[in-house]
Each structure stands twice: as structure tokens, then as C-alpha cells.
Protein backbone atom coordinates (compact mmCIF):
# COMPACT_ATOMS: atom_id res chain seq x y z
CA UNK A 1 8.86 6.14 -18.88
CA UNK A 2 10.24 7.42 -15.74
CA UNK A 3 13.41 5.70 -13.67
CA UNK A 4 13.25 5.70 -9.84
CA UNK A 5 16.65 4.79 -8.23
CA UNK A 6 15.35 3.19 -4.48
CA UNK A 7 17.75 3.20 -1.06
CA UNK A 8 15.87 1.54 1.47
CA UNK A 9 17.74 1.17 5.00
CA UNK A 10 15.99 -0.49 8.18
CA UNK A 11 18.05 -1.08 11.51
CA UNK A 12 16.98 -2.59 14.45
CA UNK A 13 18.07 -3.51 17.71
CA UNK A 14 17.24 -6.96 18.97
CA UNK A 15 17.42 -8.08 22.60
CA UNK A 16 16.39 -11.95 21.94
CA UNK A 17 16.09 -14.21 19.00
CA UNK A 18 13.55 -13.68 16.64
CA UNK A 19 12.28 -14.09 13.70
CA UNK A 20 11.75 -11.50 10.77
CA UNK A 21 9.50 -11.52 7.29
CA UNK A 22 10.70 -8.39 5.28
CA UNK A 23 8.36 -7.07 2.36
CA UNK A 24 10.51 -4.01 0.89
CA UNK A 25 11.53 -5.38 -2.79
CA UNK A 26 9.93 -3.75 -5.84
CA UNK A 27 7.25 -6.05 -6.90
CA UNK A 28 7.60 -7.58 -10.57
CA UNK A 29 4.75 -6.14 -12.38
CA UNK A 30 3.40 -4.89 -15.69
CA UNK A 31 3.59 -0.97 -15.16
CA UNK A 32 7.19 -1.23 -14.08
CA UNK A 33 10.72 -3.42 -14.60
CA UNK A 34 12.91 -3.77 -11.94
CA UNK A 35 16.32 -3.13 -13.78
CA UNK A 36 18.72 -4.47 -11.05
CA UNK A 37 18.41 -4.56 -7.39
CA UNK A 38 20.21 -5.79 -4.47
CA UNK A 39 19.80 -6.60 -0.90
CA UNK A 40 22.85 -6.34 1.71
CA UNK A 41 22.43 -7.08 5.44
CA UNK A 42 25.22 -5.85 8.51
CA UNK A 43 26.41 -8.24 9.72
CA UNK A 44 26.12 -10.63 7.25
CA UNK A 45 23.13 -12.72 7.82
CA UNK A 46 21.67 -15.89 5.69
CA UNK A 47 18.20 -15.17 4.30
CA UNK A 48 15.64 -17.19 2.32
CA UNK A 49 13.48 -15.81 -0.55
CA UNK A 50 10.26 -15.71 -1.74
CA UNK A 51 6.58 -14.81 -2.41
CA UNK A 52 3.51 -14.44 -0.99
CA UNK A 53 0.59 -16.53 -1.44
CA UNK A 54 -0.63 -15.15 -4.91
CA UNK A 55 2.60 -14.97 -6.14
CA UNK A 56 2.99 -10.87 -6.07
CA UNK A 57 5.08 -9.72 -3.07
CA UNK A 58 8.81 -10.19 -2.30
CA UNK A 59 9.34 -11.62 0.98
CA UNK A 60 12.77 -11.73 2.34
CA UNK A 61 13.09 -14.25 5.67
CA UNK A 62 15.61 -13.80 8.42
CA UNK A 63 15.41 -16.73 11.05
CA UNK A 64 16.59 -16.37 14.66
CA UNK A 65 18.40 -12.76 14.63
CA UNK A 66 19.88 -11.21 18.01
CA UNK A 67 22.10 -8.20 18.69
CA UNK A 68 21.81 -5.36 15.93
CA UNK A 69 21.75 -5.36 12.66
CA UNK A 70 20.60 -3.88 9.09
CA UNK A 71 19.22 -4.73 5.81
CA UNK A 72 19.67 -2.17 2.73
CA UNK A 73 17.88 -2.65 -0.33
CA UNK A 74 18.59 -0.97 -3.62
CA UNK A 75 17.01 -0.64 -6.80
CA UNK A 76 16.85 0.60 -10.36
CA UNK A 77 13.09 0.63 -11.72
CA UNK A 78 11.48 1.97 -14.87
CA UNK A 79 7.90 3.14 -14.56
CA UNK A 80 5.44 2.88 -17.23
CA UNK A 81 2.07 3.61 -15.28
CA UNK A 82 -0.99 4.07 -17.94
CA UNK A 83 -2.76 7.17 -16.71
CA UNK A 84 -6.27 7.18 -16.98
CA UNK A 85 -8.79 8.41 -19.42
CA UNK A 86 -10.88 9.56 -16.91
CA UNK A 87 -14.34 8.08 -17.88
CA UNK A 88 -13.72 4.52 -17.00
CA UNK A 89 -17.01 2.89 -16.10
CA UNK A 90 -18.05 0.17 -13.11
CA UNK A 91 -18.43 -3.38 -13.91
CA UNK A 92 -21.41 -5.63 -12.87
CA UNK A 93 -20.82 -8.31 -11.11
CA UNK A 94 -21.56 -10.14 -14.05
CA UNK A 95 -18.72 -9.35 -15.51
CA UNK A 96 -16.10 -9.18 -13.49
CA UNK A 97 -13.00 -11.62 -13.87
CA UNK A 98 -13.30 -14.06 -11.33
CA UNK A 99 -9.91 -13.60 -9.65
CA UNK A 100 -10.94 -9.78 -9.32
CA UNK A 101 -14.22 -10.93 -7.00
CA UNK A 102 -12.67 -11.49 -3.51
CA UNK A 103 -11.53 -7.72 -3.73
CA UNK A 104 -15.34 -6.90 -3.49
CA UNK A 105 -15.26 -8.40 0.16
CA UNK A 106 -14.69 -7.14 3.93
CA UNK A 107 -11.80 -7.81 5.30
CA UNK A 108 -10.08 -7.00 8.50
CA UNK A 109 -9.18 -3.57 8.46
CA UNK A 110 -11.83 -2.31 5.58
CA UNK A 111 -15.48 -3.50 7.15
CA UNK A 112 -17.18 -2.58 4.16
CA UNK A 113 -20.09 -4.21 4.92
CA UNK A 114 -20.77 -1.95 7.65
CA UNK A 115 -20.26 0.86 5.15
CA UNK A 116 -23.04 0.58 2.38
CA UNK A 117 -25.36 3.17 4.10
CA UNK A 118 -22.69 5.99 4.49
CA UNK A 119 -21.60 5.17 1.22
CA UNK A 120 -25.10 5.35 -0.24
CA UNK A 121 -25.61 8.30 1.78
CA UNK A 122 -22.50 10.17 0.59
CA UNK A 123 -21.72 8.95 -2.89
CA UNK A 124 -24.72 7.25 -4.03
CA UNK A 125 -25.89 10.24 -6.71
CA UNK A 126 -21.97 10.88 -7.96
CA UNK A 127 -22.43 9.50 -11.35
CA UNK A 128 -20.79 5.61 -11.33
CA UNK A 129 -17.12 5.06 -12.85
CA UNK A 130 -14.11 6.87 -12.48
CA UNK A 131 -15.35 9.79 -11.71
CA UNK A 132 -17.64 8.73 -8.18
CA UNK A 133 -13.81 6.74 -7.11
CA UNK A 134 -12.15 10.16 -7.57
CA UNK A 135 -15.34 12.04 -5.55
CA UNK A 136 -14.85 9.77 -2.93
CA UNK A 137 -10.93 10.20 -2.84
CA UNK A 138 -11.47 14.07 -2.55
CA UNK A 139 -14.04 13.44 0.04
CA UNK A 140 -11.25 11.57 1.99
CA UNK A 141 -8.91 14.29 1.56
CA UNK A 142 -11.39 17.60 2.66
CA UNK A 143 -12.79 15.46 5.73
CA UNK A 144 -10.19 13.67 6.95
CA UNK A 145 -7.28 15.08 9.06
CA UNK A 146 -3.71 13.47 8.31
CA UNK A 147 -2.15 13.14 11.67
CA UNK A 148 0.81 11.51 12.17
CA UNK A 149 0.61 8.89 15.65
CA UNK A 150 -3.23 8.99 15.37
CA UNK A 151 -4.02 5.77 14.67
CA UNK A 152 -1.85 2.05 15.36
CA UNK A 153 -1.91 -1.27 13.56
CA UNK A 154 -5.22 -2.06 15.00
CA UNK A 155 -7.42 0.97 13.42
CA UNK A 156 -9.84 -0.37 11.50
CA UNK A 157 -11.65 2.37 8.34
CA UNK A 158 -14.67 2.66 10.14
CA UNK A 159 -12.64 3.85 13.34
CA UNK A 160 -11.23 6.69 10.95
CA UNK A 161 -14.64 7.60 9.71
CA UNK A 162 -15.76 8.00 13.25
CA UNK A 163 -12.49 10.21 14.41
CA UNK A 164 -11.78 11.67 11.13
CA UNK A 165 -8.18 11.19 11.24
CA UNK A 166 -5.27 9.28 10.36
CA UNK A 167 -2.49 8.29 7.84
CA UNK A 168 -1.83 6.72 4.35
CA UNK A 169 -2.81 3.49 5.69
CA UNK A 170 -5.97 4.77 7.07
CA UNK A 171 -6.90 7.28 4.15
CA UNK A 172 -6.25 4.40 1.80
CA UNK A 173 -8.71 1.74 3.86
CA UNK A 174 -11.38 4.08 3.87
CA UNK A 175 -11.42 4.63 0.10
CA UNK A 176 -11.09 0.86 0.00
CA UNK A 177 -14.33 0.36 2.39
CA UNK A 178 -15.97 3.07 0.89
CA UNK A 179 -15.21 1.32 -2.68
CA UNK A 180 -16.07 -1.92 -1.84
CA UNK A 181 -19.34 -0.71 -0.07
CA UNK A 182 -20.47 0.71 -3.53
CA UNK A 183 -19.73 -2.98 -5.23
CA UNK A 184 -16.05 -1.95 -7.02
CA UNK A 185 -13.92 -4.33 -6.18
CA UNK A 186 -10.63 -2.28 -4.15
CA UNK A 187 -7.49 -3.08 -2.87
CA UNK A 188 -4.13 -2.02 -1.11
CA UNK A 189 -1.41 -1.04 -2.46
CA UNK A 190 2.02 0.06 -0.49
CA UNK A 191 5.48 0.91 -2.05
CA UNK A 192 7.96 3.62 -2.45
CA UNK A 193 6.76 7.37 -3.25
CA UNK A 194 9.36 9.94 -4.33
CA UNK A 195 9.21 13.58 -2.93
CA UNK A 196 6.22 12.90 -0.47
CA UNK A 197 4.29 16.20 -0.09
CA UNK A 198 4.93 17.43 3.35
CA UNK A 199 5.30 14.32 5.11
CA UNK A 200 8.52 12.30 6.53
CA UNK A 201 10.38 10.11 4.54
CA UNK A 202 8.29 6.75 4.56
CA UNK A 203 6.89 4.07 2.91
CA UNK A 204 3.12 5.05 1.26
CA UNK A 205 -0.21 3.54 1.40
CA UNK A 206 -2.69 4.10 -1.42
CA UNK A 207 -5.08 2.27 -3.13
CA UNK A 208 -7.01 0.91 -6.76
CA UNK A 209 -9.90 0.55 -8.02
CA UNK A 210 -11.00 -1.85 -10.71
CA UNK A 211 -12.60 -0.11 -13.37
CA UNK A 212 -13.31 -1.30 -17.12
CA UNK A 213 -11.14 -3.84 -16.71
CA UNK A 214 -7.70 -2.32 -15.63
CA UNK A 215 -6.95 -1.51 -12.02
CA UNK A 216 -6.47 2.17 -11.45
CA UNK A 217 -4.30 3.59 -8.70
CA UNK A 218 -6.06 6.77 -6.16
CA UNK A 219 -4.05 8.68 -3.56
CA UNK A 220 -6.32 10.21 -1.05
CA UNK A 221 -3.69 11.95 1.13
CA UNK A 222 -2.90 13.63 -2.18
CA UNK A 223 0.65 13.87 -1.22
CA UNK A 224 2.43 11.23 -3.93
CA UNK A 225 2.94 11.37 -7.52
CA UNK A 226 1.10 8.57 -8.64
CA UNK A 227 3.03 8.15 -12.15
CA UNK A 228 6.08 8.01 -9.58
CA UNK A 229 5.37 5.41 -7.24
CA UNK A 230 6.45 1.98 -6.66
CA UNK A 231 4.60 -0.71 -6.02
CA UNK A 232 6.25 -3.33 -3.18
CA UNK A 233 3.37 -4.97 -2.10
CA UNK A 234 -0.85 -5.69 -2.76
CA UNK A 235 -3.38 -6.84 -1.06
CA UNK A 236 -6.79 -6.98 0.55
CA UNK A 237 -5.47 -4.51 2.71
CA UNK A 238 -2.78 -3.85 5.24
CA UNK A 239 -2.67 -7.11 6.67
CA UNK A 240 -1.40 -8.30 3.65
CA UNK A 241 1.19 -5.50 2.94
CA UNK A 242 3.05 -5.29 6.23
CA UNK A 243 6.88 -4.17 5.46
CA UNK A 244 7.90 -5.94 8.20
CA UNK A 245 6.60 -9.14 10.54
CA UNK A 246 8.35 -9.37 13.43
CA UNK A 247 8.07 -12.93 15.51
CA UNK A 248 9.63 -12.24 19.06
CA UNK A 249 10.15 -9.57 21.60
CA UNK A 250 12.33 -7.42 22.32
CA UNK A 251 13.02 -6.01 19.23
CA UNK A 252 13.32 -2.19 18.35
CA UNK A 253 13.41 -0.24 14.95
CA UNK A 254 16.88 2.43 15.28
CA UNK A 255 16.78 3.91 11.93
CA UNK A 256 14.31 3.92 9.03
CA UNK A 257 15.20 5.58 5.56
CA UNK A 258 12.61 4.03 2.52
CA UNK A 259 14.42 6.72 -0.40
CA UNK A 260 13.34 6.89 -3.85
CA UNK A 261 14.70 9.27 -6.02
CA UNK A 262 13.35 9.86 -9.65
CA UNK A 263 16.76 9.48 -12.28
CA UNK A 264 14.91 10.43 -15.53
């Protein structure tokens, strides 16, 4: 087990009223236990509290904000992640759970219905299971350049298969698409990751594959600890994992600072 103390701290600067949806809480789930945590705002503002639609992520609501302010969010979680064997095997369709079929499907920023023939192409002779998900993750990482500003909230996966560049988010919707294309069911995954190799201090985009019934996390940037990250959020992909929705204009992020530190 492994504790990961988290200091998250978002500012922003807000000409006219909006409205904000805040996804940043350590999501209650079976690989870790969120010990005590604790959201403060400055100034004090009233927020409601929730989940998303499946009942996974954290979302924190702030209704008609102006002027400046900040939300803080810290955290004591244990981590229990169950590393894998290694030899995990695909699933027919057959016999997938139902609940784990929609993760099969295209959605808006992983078109993986327009990537079965580079998929075939590229990993279609990598022997099935655990070991053709963690081919294509090292395929990500040798032929894709990480380049911070090089893609937006609009860049789809096949957009970064065509330029060969972009982030977390990116590197993690390709392996998604690519996934997805090759019938195992993939999803998003975004959260905390301590000691990021060479990057800034940010949140982190990865994904999972579901693979003899468990889901199994993949980093294709390479740069996290896996058996240190927290989860905050899942999804279909991005779209679903947002860290912040923002409903107005006018409004201007003055200080980001997503730290997680391991304790033990």
C-alpha cells in the first residue's frame, strides 16, 4: 500500500458571472481509500455536491461566481493498485459484462471506427492480451512526439496520428482508439500523478484496458508511476473527465498547482 498526500490549488480571475463544474476530488474506488479530504474556497463561496452520471466522479458546483477567487483541495489516499500478471488475455464479445460494452464504441475524441485498418495494419500480428495493449502503448511512446501547446480541446486521436504529436490527453486517446479499433473495450482515466517525469506539474491523462475481466491501467507518455497515481475521474474519454467546465466568459485561470506527494 502506498499513501499519496494531494494539494490541489486552482485560481481564477472572473470578469462576469459564471458558472463552474469542478472535477478534482479523488474518486471513491476499489484500488484506493480516500482517508480524509477537504475542499476550501477564497472567498468563501457556497457549493453543491455531487456525481456524475454513473455515479464515479466528484463534481463540485459553483453557481454565479465574479471577481477572483480559489478552490484548494486536499487529500489523504491509500493506494492499493493490483499490478498485472502480464499475460492477461482479450475477451470476446461474448463474454464481456454488459456494462463494460459501451467502452468498445467511438466516441468524440477517440474515432475508433476510423481506426480498424491502421490498427490491423500495425498491431494486428502482436499476439492478443496484455501483451499487444502494452505493444501498442510503446508504439505511442517511440512515434509520437510529446509537445506541450500542440494540440487544444478540440484534437481528436486521429488528428494526433496524422501530426504525430501531442500530450497525455492525446497519447492516452490514441491508445484508447487504437484499443477499441482492435475490439478491447478502453477508457479514460485522469487524476493526480506524483513526480511526473520531465513534465510540469499537472493533472495526467492515461488510460485502461479491459482484460480478463479486471481493467488494467497503461501510460503511454511513460512519464507516471502507475502504482502511484490517482484516479479523479473516468470516462469514455476526455469529454467526460474535464477538471473544470466553465459556463460564461470572461473568465481566466491565474494559478494552477495539482500536487501529490507520496507519504509512505
Amino acid at each position: 500500500m502506498k499513501k499519496v498526500h494531494i494539494d490541489c490549488e486552482l485560481q481564477y480571475s472572473v470578469m462576469n458571472n459564471s458558472d463552474f463544474i469542478f472535477n478534482i476530488q479523488a474518486a471513491n474506488h476499489q484500488w484506493q481509500v480516500v482517508n480524509q479530504e477537504y475542499i476550501s474556497f477564497l472567498p468563501i463561496l457556497n457549493a453543491d455536491y455531487g456525481y456524475n452520471h454513473i455515479g464515479d466522479n466528484k463534481l463540485v458546483r459553483l453557481s454565479q461566481v465574479s471577481g477572483t477567487f480559489s478552490i484548494r483541495y486536499q487529500a489523504e489516499i491509500d493506494l492499493t493498485y493490483p499490478e498485472p500478471i502480464g499475460n492477461e488475455v482479450e475477451m470476446k464479445i461474448s463474454q464481456l459484462p454488459i456494462e463494460i460494452i459501451p467502452y468498445l464504441w467511438s466516441s468524440r475524441f477517440c474515432e475508433s471506427d476510423t481506426f480498424y485498418q491502421n490498427s490491423v495494419q500495425l498491431f494486428g500480428n502482436i499476439p492478443p492480451g496484455y501483451q499487444r495493449v502494452a505493444y501498442i502503448t510503446d508504439w505511442i511512446k517511440q512515434n509520437i512526439t510529446y509537445e506541450l501547446g500542440s494540440s487544444n480541446g478540440l484534437t481528436t486521436a486521429m488528428h494526433v496520428l496524422q501530426t504525430k504529436k501531442g500530450v497525455c490527453r492525446d497519447f492516452a486517446h490514441l491508445g484508447i482508439s487504437f484499443c477499441r479499433a482492435l475490439n478491447i473495450p478502453a477508457r479514460f482515466v485522469a487524476g493526480y500523478a506524483t513526480d511526473l517525469a520531465g513534465s510540469n506539474n499537472d493533472f495526467h491523462a492515461i488510460f485502461e484496458a479491459y482484460l480478463e475481466n479486471r481493467w488494467i491501467l497503461f501510460d503511454p507518455t511513460k512519464l507516471c508511476d502507475l502504482s502511484q497515481f490517482v484516479r479523479i475521474s473516468t470516462g469514455r474519454d476526455a469529454s467526460d473527465c474535464s477538471f473544470c467546465n466553465i459556463y460564461g466568459n470572461g473568465v481566466r485561470m491565474t494559478y494552477m498547482n495539482p500536487s501529490s506527494t507520496v507519504v509512505i
